[in-house]
N, C-alpha and C. Protein backbone atom coordinates (compact mmCIF):
# COMPACT_ATOMS: atom_id res chain seq x y z
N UNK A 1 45.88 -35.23 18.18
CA UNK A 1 44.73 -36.04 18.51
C UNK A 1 45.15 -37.09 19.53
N UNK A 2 44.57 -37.10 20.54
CA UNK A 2 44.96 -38.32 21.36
C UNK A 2 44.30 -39.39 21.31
N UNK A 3 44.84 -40.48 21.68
CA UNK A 3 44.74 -41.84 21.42
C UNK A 3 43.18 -42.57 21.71
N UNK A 4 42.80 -43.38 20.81
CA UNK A 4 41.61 -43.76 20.68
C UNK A 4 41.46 -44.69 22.52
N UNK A 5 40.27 -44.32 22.83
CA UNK A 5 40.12 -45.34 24.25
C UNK A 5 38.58 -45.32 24.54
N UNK A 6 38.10 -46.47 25.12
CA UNK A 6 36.88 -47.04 25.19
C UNK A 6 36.64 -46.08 26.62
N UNK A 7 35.28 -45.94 26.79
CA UNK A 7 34.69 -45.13 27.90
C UNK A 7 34.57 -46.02 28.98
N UNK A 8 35.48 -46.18 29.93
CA UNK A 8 35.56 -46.70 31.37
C UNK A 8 34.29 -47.52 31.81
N UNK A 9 33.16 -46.86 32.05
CA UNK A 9 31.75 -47.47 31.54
C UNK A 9 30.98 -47.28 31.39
N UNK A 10 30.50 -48.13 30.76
CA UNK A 10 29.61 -48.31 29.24
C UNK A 10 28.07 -47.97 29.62
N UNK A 11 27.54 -46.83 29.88
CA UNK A 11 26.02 -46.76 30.16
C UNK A 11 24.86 -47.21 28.85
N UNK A 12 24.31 -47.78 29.99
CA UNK A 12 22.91 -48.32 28.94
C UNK A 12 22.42 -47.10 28.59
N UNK A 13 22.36 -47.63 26.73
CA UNK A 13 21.99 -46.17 25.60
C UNK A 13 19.92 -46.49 25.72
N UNK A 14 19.51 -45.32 25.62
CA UNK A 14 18.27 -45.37 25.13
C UNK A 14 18.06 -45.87 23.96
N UNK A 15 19.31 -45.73 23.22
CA UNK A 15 18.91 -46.37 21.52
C UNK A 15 20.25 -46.18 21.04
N UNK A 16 20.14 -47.05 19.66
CA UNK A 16 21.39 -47.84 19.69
C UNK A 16 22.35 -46.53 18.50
N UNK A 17 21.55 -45.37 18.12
CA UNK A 17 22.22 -44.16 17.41
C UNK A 17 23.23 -43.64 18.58
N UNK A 18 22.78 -43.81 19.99
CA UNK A 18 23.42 -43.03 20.86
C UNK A 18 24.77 -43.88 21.01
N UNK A 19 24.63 -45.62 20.74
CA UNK A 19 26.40 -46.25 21.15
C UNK A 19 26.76 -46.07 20.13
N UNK A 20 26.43 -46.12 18.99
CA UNK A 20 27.09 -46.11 17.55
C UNK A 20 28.14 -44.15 18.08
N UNK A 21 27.04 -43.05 18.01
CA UNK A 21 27.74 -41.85 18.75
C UNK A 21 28.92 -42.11 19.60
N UNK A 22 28.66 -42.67 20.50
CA UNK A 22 29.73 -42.88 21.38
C UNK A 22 30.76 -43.11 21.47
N UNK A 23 30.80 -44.41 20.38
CA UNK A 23 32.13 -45.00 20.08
C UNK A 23 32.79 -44.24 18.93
N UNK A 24 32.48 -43.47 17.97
CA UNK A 24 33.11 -42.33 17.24
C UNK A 24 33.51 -41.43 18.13
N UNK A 25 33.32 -41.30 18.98
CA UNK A 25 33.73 -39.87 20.16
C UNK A 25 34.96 -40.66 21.11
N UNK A 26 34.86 -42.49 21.29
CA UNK A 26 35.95 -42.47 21.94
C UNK A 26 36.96 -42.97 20.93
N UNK A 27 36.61 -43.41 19.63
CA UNK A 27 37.57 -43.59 18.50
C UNK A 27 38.74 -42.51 18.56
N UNK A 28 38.15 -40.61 18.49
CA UNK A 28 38.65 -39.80 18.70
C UNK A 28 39.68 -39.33 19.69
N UNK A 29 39.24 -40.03 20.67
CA UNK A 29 38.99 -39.37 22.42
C UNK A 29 38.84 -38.47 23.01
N UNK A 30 37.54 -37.91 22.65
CA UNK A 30 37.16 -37.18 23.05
C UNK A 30 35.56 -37.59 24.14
N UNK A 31 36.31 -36.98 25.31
CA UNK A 31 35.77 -37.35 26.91
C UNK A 31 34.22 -36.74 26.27
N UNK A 32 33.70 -37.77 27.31
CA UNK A 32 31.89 -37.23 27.47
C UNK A 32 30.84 -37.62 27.96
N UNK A 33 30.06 -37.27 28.17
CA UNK A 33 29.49 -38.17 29.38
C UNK A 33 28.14 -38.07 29.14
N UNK A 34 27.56 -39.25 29.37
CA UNK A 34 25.82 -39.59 28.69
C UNK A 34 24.61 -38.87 30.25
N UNK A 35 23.64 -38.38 29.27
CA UNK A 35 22.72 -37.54 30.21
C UNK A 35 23.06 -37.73 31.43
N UNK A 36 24.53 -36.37 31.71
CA UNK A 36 24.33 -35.87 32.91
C UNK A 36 23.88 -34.81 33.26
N UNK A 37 22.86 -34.37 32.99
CA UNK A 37 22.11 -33.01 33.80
C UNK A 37 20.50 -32.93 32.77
N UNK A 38 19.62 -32.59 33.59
CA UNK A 38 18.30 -32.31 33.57
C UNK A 38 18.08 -30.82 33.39
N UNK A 39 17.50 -30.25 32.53
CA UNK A 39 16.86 -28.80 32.52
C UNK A 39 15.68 -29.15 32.33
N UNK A 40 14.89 -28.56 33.87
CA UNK A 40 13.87 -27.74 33.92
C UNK A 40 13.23 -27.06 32.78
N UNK A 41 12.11 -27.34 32.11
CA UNK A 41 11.58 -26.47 30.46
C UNK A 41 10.03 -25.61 31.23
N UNK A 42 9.58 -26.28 32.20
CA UNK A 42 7.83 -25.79 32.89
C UNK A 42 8.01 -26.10 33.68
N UNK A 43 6.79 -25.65 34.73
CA UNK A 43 6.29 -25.79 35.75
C UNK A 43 4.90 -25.71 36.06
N UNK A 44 4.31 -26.09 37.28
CA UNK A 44 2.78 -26.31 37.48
C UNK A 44 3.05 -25.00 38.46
N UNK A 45 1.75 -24.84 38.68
CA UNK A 45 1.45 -23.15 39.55
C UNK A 45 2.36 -23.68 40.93
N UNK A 46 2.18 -24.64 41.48
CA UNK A 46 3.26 -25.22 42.61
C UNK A 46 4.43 -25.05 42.38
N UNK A 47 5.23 -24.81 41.57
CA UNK A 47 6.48 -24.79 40.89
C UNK A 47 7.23 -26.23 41.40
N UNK A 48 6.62 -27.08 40.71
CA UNK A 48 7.18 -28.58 40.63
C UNK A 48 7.48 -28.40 38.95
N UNK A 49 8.20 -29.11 38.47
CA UNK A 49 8.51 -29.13 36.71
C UNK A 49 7.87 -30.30 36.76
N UNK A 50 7.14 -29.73 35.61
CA UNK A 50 6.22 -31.25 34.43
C UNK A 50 6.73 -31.12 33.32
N UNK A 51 7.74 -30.41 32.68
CA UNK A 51 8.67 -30.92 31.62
C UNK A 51 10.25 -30.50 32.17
N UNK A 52 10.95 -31.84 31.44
CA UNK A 52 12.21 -31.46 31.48
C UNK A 52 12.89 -31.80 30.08
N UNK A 53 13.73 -31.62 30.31
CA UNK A 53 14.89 -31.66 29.26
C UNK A 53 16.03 -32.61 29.34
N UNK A 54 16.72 -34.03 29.00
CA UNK A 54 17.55 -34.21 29.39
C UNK A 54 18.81 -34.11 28.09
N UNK A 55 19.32 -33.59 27.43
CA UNK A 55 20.47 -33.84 26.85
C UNK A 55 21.01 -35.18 26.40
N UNK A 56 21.04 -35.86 25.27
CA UNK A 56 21.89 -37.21 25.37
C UNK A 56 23.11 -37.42 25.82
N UNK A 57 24.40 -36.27 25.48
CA UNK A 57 25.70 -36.22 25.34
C UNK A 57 26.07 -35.13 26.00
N UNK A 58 27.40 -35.07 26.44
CA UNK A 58 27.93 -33.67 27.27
C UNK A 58 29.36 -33.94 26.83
N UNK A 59 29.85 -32.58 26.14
CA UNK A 59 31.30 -32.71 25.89
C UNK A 59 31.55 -31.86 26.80
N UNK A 60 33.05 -32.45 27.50
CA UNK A 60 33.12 -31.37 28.53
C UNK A 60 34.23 -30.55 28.40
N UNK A 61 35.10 -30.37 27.25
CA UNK A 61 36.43 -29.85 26.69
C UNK A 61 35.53 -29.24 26.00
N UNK A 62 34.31 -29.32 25.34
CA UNK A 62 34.16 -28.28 24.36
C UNK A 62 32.94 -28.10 25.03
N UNK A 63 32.33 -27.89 26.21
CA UNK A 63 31.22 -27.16 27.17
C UNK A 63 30.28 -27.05 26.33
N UNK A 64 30.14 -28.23 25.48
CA UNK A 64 28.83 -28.98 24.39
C UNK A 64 27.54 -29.59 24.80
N UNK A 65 26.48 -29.45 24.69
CA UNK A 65 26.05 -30.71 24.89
C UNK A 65 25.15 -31.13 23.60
N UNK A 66 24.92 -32.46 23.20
CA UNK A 66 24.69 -33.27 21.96
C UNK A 66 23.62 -33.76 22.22
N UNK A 67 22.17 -33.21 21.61
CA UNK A 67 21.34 -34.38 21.49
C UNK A 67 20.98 -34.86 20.24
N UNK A 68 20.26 -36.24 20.41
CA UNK A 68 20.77 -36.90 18.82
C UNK A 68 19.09 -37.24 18.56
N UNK A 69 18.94 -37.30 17.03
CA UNK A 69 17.19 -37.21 16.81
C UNK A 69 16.98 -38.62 15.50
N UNK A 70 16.55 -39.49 15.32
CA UNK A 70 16.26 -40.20 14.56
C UNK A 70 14.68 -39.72 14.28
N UNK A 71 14.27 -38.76 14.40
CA UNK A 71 12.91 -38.62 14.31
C UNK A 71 12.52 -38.44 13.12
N UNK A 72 11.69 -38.86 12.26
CA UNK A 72 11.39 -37.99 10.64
C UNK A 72 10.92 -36.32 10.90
N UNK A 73 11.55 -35.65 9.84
CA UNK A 73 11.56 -34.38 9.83
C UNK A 73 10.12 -33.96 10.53
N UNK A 74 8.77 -34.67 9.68
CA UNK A 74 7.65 -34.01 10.63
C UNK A 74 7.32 -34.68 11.70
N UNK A 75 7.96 -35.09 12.53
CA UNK A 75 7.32 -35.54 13.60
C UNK A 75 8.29 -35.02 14.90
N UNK A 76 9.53 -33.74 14.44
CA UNK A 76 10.59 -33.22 15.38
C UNK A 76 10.28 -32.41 15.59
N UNK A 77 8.58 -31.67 15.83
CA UNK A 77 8.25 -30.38 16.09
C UNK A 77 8.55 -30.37 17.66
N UNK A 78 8.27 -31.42 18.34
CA UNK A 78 8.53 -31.36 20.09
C UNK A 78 9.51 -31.12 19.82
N UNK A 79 10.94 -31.65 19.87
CA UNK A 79 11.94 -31.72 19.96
C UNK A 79 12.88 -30.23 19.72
N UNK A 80 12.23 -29.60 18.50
CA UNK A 80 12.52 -28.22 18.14
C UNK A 80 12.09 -27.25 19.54
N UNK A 81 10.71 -27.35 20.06
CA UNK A 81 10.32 -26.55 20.75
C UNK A 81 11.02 -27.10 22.12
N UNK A 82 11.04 -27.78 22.43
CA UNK A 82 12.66 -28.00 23.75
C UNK A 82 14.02 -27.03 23.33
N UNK A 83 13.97 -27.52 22.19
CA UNK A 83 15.53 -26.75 21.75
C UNK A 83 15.51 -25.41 21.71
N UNK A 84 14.08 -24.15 21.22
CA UNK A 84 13.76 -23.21 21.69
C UNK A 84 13.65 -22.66 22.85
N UNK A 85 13.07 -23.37 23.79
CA UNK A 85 12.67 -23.23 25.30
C UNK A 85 13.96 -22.82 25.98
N UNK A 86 15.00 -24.53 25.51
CA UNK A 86 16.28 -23.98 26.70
C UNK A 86 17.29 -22.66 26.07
N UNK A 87 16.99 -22.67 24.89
CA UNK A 87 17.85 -21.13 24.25
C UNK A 87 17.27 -20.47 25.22
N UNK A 88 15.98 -19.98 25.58
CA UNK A 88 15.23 -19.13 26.12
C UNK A 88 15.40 -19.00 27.92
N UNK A 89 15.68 -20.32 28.43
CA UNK A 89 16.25 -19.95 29.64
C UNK A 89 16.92 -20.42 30.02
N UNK A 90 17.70 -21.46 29.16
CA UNK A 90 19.43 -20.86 29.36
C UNK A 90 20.59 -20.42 28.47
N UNK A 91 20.41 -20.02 27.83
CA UNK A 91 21.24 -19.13 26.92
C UNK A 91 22.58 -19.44 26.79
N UNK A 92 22.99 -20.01 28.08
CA UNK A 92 24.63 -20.04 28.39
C UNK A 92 24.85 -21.69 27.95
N UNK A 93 24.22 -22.45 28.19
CA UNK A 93 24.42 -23.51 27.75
C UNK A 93 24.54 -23.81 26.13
N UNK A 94 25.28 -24.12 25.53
CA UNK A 94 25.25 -24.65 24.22
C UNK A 94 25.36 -26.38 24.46
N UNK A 95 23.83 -26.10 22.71
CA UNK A 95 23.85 -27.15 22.81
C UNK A 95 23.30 -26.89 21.37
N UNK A 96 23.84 -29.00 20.77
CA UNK A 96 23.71 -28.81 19.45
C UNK A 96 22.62 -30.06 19.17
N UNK A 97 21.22 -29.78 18.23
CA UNK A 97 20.68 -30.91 17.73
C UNK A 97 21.39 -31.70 16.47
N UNK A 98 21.27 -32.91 16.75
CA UNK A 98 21.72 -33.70 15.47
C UNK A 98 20.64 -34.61 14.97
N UNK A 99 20.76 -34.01 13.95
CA UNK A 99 19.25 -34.91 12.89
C UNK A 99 19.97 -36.35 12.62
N UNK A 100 18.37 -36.83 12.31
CA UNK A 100 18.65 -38.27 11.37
C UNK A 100 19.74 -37.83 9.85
N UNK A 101 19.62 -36.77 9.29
CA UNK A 101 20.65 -36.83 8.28
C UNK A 101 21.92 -36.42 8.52
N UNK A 102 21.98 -35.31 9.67
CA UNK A 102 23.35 -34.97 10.06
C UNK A 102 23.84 -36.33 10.57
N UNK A 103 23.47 -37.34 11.68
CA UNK A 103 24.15 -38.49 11.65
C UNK A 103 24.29 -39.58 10.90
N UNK A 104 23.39 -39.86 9.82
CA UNK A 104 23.66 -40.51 8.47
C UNK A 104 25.22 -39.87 8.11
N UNK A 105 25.18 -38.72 7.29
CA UNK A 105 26.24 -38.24 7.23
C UNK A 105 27.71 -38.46 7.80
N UNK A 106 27.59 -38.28 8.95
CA UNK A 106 28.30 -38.01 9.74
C UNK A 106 29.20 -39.72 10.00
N UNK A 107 27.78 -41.02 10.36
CA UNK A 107 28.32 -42.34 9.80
C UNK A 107 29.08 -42.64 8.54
N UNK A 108 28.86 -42.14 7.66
CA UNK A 108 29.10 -42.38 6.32
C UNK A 108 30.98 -41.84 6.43
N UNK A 109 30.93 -40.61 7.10
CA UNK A 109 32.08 -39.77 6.85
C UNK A 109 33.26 -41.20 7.44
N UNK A 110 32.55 -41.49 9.22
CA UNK A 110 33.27 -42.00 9.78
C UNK A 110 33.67 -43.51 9.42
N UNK A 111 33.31 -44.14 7.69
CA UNK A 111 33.26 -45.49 7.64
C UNK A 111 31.88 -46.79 8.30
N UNK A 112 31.11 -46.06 8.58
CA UNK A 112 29.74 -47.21 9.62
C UNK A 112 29.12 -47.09 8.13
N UNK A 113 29.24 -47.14 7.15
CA UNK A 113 27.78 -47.56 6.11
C UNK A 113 27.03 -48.90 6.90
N UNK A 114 27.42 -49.84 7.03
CA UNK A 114 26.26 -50.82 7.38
C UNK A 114 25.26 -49.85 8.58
N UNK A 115 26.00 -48.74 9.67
CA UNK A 115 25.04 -48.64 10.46
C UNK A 115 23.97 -47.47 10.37
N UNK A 116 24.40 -46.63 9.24
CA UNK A 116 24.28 -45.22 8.56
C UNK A 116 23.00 -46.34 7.45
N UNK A 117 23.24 -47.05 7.30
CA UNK A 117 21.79 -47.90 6.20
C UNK A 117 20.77 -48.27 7.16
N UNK A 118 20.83 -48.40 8.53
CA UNK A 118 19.61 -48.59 9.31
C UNK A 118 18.69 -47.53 9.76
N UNK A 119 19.55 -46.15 10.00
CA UNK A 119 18.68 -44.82 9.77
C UNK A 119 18.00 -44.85 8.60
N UNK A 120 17.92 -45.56 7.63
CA UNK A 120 17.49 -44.89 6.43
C UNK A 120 15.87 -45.96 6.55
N UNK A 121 14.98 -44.77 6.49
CA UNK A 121 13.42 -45.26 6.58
C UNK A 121 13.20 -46.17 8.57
N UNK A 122 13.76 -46.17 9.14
CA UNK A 122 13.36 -46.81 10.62
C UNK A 122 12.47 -45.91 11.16
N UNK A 123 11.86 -46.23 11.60
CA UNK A 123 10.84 -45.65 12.47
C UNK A 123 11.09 -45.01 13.38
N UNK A 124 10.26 -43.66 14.05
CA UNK A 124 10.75 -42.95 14.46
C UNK A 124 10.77 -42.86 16.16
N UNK A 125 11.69 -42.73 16.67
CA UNK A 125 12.34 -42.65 17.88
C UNK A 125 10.75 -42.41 18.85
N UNK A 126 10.17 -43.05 19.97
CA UNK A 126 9.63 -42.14 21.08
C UNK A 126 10.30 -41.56 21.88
């Protein structure tokens, strides 16, 4: 395992599940880099895209990419149907959703209880 190191710099998170993420990934060190790339999901008859896709996380040793969901279970039906779409046209890309409980969890494993207790009942992500 190589040595724990802070990410060179620090991009402004959409929300604060994504720095809490972050800093477990450079605890590790494991390299990664916050929404770099856009997928295309539609288009208008012009073929301009009116939906996209952006990814939160990109591992680039493990050709990952991470998006992270605080959403309550019924209200992640969008979010599912993105995650369908890009299976559907791009196949080659992997990519993994992480729920509000997989990162509860996942805090808990890594020692954050104080920040793994603010997922619990918060309102849900736009």
């Amino acid at each position: 395992m190589s040595e724990p190191q802070a990410h060179p710099v620090r991009p402004r998170f959409s929300h604060p599940i994504e720095e809490t993420f972050a800093r477990i990934l450079d605890y590790y060190g494991v390299e990664w880099q916050y929404e770099p790339r856009s997928f295309a999901l539609e288009w208008d008859a012009q073929g301009n895209v009116t939906v996209a896709f952006t990814p939160d996380f990109y591992l680039p040793q493990q050709d990952l990419y991470i998006e992270l969901t605080t959403l309550r279970p019924q209200l992640i039906r969008i979010k599912n149907r993105k995650m369908r779409r890009m299976a559907e046209l791009y196949p080659e890309v992997n990519i993994k959703l992480l729920k509000r409980q997989d990162l509860r969890d996942m805090m808990v494993k890594f020692g954050l209880d104080e920040e793994a207790s603010l997922l619990i009942g918060t309102d849900a992500q736009t």
